[in-house]
N, C-alpha and C. Protein backbone atom coordinates (compact mmCIF):
# COMPACT_ATOMS: atom_id res chain seq x y z
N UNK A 1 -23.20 -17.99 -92.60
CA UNK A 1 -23.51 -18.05 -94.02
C UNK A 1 -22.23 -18.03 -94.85
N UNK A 2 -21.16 -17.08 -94.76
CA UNK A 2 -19.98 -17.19 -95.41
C UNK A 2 -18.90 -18.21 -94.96
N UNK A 3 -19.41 -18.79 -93.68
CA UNK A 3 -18.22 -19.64 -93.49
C UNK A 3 -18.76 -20.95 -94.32
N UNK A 4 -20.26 -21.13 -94.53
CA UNK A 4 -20.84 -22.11 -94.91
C UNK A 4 -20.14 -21.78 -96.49
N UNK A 5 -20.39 -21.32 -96.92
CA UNK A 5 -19.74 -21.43 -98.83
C UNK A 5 -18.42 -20.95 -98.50
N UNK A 6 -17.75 -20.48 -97.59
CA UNK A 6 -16.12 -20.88 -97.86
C UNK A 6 -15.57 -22.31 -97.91
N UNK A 7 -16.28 -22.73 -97.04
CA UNK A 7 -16.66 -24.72 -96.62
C UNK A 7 -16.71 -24.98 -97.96
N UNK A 8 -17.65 -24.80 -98.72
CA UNK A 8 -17.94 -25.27 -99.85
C UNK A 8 -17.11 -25.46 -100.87
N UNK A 9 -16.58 -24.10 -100.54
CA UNK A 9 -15.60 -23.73 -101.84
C UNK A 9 -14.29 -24.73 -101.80
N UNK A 10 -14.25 -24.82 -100.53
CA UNK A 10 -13.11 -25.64 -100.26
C UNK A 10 -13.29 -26.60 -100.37
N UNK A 11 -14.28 -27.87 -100.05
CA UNK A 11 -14.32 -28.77 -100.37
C UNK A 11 -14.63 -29.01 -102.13
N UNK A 12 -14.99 -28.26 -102.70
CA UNK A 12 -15.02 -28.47 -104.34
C UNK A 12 -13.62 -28.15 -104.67
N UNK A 13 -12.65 -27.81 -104.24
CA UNK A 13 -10.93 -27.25 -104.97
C UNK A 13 -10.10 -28.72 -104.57
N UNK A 14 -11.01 -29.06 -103.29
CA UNK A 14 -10.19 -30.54 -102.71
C UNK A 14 -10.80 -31.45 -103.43
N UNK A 15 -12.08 -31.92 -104.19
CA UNK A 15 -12.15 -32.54 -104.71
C UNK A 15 -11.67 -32.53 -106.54
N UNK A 16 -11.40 -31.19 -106.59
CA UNK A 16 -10.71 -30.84 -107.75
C UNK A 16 -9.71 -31.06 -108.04
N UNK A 17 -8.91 -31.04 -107.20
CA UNK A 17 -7.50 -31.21 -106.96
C UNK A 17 -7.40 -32.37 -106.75
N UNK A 18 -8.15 -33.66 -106.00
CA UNK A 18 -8.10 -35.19 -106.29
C UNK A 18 -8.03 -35.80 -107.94
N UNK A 19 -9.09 -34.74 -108.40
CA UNK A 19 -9.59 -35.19 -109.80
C UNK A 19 -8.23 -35.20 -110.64
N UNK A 20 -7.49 -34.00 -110.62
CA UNK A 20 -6.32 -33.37 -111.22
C UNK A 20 -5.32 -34.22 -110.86
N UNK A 21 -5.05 -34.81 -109.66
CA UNK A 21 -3.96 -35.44 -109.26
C UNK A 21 -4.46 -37.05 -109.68
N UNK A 22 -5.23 -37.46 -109.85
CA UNK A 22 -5.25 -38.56 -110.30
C UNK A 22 -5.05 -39.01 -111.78
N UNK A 23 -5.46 -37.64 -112.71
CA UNK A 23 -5.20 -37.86 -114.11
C UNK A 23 -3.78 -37.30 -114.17
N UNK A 24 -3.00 -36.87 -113.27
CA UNK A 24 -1.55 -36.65 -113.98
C UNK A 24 -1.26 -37.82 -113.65
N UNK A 25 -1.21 -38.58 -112.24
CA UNK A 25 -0.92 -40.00 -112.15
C UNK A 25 -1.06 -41.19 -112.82
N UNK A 26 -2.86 -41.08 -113.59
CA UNK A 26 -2.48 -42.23 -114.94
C UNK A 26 -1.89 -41.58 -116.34
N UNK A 27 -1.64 -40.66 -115.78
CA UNK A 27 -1.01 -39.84 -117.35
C UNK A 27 0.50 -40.23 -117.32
N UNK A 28 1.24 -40.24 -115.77
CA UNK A 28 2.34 -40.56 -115.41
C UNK A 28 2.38 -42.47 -116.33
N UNK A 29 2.08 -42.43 -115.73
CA UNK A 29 2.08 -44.20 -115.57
C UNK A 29 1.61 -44.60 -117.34
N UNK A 30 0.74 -43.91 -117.37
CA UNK A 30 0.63 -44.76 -119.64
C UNK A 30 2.11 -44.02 -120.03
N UNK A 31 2.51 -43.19 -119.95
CA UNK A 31 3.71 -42.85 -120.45
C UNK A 31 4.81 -43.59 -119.95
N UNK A 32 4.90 -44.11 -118.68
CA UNK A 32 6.10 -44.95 -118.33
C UNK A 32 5.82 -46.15 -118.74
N UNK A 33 4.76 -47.11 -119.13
CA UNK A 33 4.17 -48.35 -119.91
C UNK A 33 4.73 -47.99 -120.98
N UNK A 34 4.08 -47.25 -122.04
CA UNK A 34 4.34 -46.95 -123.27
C UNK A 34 6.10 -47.06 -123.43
N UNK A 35 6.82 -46.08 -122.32
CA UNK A 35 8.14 -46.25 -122.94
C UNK A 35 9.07 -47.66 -122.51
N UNK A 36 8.46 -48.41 -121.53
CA UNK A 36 8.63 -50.12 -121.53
C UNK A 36 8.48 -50.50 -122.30
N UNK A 37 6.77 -50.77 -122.90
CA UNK A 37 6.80 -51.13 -124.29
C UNK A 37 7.77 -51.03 -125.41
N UNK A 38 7.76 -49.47 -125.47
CA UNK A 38 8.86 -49.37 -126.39
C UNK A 38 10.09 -50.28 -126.88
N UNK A 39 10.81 -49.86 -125.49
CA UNK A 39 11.84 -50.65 -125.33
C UNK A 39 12.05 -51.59 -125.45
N UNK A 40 11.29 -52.40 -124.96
CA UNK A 40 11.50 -53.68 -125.23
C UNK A 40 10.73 -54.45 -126.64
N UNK A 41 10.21 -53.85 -127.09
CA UNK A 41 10.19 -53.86 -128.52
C UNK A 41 11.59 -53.96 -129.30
N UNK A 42 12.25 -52.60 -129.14
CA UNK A 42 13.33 -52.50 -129.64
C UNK A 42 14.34 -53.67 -129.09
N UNK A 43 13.89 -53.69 -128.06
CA UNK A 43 14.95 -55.14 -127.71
C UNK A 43 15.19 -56.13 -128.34
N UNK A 44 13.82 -56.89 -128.48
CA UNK A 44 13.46 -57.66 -128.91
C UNK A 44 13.89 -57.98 -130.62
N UNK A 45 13.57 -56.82 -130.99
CA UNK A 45 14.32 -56.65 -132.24
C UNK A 45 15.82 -57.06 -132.17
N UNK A 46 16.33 -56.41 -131.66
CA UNK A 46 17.85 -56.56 -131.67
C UNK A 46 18.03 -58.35 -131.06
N UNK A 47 17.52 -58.37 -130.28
CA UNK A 47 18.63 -59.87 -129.92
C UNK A 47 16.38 -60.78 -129.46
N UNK A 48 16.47 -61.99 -130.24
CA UNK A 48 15.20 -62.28 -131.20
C UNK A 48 15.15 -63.32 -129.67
N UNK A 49 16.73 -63.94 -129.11
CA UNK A 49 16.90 -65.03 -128.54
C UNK A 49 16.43 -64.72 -127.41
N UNK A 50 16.04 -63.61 -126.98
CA UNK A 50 16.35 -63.34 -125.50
C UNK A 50 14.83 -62.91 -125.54
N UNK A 51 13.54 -63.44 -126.15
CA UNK A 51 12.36 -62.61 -125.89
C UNK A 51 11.66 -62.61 -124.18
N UNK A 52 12.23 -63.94 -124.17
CA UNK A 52 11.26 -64.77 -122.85
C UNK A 52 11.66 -63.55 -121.39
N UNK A 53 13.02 -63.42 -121.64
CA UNK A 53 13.76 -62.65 -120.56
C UNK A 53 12.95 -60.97 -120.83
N UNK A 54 13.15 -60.86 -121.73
CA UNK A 54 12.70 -59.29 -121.84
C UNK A 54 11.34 -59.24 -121.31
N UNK A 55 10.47 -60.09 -122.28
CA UNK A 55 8.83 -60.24 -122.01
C UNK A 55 8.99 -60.16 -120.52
N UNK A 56 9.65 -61.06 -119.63
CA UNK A 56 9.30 -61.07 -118.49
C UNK A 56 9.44 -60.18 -117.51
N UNK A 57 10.45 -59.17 -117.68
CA UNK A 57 11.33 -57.81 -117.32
C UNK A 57 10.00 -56.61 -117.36
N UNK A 58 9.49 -56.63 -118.76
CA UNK A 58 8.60 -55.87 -118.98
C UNK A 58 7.82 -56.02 -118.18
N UNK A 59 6.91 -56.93 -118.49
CA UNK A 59 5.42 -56.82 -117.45
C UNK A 59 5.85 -57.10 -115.90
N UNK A 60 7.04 -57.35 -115.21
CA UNK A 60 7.35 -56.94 -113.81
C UNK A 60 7.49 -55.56 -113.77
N UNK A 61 8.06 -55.13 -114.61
CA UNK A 61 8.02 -53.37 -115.01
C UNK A 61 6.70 -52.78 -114.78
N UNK A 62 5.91 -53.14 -115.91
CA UNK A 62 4.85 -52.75 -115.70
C UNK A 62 3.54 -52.72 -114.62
N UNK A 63 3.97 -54.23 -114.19
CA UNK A 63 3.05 -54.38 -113.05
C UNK A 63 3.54 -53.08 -112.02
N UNK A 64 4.89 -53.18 -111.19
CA UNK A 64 5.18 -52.19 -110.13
C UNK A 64 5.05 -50.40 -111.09
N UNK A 65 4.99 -50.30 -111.84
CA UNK A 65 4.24 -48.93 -112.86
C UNK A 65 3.02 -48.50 -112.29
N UNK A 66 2.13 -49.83 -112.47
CA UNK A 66 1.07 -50.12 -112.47
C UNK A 66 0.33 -49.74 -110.67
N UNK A 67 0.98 -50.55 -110.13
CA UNK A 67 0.80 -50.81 -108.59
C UNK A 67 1.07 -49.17 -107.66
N UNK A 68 2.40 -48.36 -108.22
CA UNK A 68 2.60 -47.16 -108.06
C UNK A 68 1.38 -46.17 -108.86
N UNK A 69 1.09 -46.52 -109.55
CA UNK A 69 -0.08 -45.59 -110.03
C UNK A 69 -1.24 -45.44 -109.22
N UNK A 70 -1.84 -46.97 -109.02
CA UNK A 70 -3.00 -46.83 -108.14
C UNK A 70 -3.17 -46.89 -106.46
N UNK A 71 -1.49 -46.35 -106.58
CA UNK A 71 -1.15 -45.87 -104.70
C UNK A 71 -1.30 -44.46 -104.94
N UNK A 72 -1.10 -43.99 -106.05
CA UNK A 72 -0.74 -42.04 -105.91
C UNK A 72 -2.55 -42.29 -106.51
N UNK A 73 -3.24 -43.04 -107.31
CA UNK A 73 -5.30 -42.64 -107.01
C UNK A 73 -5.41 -42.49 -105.68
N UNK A 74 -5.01 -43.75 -105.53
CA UNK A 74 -6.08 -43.70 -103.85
C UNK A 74 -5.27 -42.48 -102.81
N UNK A 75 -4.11 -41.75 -102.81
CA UNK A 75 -4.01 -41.21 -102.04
C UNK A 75 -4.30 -39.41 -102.39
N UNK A 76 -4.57 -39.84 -103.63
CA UNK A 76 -5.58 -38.25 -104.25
C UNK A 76 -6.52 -38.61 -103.50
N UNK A 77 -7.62 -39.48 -103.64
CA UNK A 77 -8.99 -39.76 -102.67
C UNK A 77 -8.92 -39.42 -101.62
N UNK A 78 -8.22 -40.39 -101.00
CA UNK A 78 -7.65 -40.08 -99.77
C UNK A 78 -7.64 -38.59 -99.13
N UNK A 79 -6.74 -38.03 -99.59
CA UNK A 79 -6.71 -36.47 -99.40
C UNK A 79 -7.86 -35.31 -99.62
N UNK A 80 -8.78 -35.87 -100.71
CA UNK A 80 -9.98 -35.26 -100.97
C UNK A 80 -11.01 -35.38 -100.18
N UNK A 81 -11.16 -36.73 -99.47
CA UNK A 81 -12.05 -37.06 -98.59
C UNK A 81 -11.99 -37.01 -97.22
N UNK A 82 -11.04 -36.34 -96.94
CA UNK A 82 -10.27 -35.95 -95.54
C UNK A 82 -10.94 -34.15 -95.00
């Protein structure tokens, strides 16, 4: 009986702890977008000629941001469902 709800307990802290680790991970990742964005905003500003290069810098930025984010979801899951 107590090993049965220690079981329990544990599997609700592991799925808690997936939950938790996945929102610091897109919390990680809109903040590293956002400060790309930024930047290259400000870039853009400064030198008008060079958008194509920046634009393109960025969203390779963002994509591997992006791609690292939903490797650290799935390996919260991962770990929760283990």
């Amino acid at each position: 009986m107590l090993t049965s709800i220690l079981l329990l307990a544990v599997e609700g802290l592991a799925l808690m702890g997936a939950g938790i680790g996945a929102g610091i991970v897109a919390l990680g990742a809109g903040v590293g977008i956002g400060k790309i964005g930024g930047a290259a905003m400000e870039a853009i500003a400064r030198q008008p000629e060079a958008t194509g290069k920046i634009q393109t810098a960025m969203i390779i930025a963002a994509a591997l941001i992006e791609s690292a984010a939903l490797f650290g979801v799935i390996v919260c899951f991962i770990i929760a469902t283990s």
